[in-house]
Protein backbone atom coordinates (compact mmCIF):
# COMPACT_ATOMS: atom_id res chain seq x y z
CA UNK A 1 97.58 -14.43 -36.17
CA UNK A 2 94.45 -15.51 -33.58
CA UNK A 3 91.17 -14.33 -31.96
CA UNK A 4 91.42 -14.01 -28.78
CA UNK A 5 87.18 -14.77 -28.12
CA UNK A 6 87.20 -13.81 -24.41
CA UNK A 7 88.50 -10.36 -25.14
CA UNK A 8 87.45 -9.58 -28.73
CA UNK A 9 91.16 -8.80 -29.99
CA UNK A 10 93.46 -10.70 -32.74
CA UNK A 11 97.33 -11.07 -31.56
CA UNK A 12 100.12 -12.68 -33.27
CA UNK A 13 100.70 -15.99 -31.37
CA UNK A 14 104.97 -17.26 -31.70
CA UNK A 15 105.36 -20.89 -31.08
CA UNK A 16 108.65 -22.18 -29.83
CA UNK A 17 109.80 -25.10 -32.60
CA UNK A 18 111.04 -27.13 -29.39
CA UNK A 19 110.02 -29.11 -26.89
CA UNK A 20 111.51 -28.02 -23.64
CA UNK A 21 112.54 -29.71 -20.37
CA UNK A 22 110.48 -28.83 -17.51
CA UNK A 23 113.52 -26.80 -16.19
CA UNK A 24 113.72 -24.79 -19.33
CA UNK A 25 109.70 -24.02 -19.48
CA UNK A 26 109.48 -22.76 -16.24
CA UNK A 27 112.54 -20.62 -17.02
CA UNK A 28 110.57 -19.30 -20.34
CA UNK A 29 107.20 -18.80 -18.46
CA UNK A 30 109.44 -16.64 -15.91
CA UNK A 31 111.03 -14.90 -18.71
CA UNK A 32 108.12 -14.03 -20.05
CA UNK A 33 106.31 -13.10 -17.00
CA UNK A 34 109.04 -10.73 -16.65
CA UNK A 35 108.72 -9.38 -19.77
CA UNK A 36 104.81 -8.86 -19.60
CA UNK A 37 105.64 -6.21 -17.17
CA UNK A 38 107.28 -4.19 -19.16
CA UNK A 39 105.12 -0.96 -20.18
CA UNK A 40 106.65 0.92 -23.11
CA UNK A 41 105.66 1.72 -26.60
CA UNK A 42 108.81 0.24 -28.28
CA UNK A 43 108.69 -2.87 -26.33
CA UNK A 44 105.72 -5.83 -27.99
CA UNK A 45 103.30 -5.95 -25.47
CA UNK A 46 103.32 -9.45 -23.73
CA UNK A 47 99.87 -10.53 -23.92
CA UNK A 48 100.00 -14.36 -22.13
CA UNK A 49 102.33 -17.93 -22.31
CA UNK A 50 101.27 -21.44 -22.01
CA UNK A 51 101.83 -24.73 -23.83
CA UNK A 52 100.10 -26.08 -26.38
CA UNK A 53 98.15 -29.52 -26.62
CA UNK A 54 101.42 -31.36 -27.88
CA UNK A 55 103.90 -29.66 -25.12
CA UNK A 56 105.54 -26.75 -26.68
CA UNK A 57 105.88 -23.71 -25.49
CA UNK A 58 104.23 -20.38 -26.80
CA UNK A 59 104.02 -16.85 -25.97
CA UNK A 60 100.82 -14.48 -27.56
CA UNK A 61 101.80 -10.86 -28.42
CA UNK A 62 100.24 -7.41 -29.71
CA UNK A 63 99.57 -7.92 -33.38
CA UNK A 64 101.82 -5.11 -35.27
CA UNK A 65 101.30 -4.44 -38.67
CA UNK A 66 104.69 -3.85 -40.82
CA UNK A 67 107.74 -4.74 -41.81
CA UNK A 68 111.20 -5.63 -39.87
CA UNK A 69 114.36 -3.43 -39.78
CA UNK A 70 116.12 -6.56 -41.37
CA UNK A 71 113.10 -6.34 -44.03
CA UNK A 72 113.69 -2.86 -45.04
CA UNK A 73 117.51 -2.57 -45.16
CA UNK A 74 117.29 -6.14 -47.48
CA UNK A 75 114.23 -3.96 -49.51
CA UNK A 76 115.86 -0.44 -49.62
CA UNK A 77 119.55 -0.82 -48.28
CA UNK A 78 121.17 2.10 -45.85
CA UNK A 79 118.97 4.33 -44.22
CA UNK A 80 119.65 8.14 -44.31
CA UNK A 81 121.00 9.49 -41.20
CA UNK A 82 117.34 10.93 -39.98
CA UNK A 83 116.20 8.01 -39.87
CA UNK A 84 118.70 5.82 -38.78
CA UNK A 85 119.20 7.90 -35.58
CA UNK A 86 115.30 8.24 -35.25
CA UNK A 87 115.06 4.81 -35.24
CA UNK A 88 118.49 3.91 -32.90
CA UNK A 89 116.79 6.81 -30.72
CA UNK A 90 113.73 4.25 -30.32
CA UNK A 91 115.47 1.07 -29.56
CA UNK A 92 117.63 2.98 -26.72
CA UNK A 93 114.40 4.24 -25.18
CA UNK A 94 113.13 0.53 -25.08
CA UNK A 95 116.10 -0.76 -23.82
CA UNK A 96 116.84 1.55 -21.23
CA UNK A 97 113.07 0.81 -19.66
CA UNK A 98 114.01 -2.91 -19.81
CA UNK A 99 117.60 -2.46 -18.06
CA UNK A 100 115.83 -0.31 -15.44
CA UNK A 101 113.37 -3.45 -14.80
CA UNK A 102 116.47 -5.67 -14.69
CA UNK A 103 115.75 -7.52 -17.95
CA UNK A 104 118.46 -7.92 -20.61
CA UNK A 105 116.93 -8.53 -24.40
CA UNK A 106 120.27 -10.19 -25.12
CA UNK A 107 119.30 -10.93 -28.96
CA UNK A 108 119.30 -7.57 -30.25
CA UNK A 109 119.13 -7.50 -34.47
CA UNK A 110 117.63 -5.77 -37.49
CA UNK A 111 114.75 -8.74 -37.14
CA UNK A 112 114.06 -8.10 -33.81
CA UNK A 113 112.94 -4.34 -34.54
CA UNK A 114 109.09 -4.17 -36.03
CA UNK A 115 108.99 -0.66 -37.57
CA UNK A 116 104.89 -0.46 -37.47
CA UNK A 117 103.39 1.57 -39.94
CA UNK A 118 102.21 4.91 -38.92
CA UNK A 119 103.35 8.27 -38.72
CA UNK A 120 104.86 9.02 -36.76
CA UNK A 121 106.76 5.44 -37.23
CA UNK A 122 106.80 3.44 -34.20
CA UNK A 123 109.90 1.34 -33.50
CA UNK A 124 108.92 -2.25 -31.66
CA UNK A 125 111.55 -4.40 -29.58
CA UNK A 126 110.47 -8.09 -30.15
CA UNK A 127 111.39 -11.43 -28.61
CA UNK A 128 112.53 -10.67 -25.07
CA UNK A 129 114.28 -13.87 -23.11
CA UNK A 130 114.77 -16.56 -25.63
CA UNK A 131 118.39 -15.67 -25.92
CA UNK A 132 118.87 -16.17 -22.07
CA UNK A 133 116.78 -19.15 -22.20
CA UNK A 134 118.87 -20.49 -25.64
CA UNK A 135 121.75 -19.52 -23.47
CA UNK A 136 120.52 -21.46 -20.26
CA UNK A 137 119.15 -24.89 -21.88
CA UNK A 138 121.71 -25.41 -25.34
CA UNK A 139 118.36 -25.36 -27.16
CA UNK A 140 119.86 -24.56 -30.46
CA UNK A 141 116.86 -23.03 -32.37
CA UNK A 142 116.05 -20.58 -29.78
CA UNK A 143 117.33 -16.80 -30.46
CA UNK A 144 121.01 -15.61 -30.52
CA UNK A 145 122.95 -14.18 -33.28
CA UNK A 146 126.21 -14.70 -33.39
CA UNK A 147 126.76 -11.54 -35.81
CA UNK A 148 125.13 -9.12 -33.33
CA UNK A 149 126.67 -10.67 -30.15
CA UNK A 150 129.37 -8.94 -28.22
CA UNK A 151 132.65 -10.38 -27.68
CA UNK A 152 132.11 -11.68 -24.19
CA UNK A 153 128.74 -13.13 -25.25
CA UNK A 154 130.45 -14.90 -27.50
CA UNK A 155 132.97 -16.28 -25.34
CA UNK A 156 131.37 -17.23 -22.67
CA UNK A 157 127.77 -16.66 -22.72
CA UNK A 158 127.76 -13.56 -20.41
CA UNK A 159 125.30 -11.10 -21.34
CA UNK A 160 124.69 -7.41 -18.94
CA UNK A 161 123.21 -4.03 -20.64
CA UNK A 162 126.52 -2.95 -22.06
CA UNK A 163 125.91 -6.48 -24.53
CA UNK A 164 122.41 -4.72 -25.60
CA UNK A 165 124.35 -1.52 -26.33
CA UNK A 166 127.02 -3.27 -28.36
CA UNK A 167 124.36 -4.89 -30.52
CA UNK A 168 122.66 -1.47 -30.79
CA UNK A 169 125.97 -0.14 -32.02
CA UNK A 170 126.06 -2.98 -34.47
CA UNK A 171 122.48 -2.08 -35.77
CA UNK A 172 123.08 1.76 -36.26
CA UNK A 173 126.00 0.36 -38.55
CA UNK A 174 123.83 -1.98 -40.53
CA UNK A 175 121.00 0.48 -41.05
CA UNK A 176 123.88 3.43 -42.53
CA UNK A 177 125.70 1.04 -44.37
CA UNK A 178 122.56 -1.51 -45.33
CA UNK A 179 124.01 -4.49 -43.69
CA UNK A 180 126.23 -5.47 -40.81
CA UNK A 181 129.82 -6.12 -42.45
CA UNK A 182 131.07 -9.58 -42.49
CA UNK A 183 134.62 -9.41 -41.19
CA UNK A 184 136.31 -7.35 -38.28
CA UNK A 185 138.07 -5.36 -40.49
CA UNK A 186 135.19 -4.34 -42.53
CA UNK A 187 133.58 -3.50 -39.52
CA UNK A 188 136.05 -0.58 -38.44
CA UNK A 189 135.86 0.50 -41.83
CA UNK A 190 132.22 1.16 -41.63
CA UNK A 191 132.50 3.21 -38.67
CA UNK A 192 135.82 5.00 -40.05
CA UNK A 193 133.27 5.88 -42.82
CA UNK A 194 130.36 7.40 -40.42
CA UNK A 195 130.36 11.18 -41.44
CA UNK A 196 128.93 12.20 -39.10
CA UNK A 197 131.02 12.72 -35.61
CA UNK A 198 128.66 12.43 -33.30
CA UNK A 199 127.23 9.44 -34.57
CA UNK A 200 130.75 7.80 -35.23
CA UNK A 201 132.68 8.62 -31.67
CA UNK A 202 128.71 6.94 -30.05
CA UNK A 203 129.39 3.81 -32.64
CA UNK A 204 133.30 3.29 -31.57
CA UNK A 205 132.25 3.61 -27.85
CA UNK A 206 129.51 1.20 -28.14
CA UNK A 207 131.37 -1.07 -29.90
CA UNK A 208 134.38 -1.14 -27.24
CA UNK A 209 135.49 -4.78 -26.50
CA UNK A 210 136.01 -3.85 -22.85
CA UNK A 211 132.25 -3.64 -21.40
CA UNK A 212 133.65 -0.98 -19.05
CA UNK A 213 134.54 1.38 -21.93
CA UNK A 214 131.15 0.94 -23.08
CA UNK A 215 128.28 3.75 -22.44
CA UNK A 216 127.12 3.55 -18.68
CA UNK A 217 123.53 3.18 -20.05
CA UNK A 218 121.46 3.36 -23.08
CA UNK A 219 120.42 6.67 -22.11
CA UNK A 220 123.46 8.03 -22.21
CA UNK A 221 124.53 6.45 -25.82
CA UNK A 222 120.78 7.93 -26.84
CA UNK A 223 122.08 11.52 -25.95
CA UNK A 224 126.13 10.96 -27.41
CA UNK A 225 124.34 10.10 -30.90
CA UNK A 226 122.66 13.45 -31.52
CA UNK A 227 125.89 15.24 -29.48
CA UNK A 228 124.02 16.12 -26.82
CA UNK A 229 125.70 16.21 -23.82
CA UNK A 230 123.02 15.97 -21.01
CA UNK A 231 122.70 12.41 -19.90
CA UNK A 232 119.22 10.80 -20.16
């Protein structure tokens, strides 16, 4: 938490542990940049980036006031099906405005969803770009979770939208069963166990391990998890 003095606001400053080549700041400031442009209620507003006095990188962000998604399924376990689709309904809205801008989150998790307090709740996409930037300079502390990363990202790194969507399908699981299962096998167990059809045909598609059998946008995975069949 700071002041910013110039503009009579606090924000929530994130510095990077790291000290980056000049190759991989310019690639974070550009990241970032990118991500400032963004405009949507479930995305963290991207207030400014710069390096501090001893050379590390930091980015300074709306100050929320809550809890993470990880925080409340560790609190409270699975969510009811309200409001696990409420808040899947949320993330798909943020991440469809961010594919449309060309950006790819890339690190999407139960602690990279704010839920800020309020009613109605809002649901906040955090840390754009330090996957891709992980991803870019082998900096080993910087996002990217290997339990929420789709089979090609972990093969080879490659990350489009359809990798945001499999994550998302990973998080609906974790919020209706309280945590994402440890094995494979597990896994399709979970989903087996989804009662409701709707949500459990959007969960199987999203967690395809072909990208192309994947929903065609977030949009339309927003609309297959309530049944509706009008694409967004």
């Amino acid at each position: 938490r700071a002041h910013q003095e110039l503009v009579g606001r606090d924000v929530a400053i994130k510095v990077l542990q790291d000290h980056l080549s000049p190759d991989a700041a310019q690639l974070f400031l550009a990241e970032t940049r990118t991500a400032a442009q963004i405009d949507h209620r479930n995305i963290v507003r991207v207030l400014h980036a710069d390096m501090t006095r001893s050379g590390r990188m930091f980015v300074a962000m709306e100050l929320l006031s809550g809890q993470t998604l990880q925080q409340l399924l560790d609190d409270e376990g699975a969510l009811s099906r309200v409001r696990t689709v409420a808040i899947a309904s949320q993330l798909l809205a943020a991440l469809a405005t961010a594919h449309a801008g060309g950006v790819i989150h890339a690190d999407v998790k139960p602690s990279n969803l704010f839920l800020q307090d309020g009613d109605p709740e809002r649901v906040v996409l955090l840390d754009f770009g330090l996957s891709r930037l992980r991803a870019a300079t082998a900096v080993s502390s910087l996002g990217g979770t290997p339990a929420y990363m789709a089979p090609e990202q972990l093969r080879d790194g490659r990350v489009d939208a359809s990798t945001d969507l499999y994550a998302a399908g990973l998080v609906l699981v974790a919020m209706l069963t309280g945590r994402r299962p440890e094995s494979q096998s597990a896994l399709v167990a979970a989903v087996d166990a989804i009662d409701d059809a709707a949500i459990r045909a959007a969960v199987r598609r999203a967690l395809a391990d072909d990208p192309a059998e994947r929903f065609e946008s977030a949009g339309e995975m927003a609309a297959a998890l309530t049944g509706d069949r009008t694409v967004a």
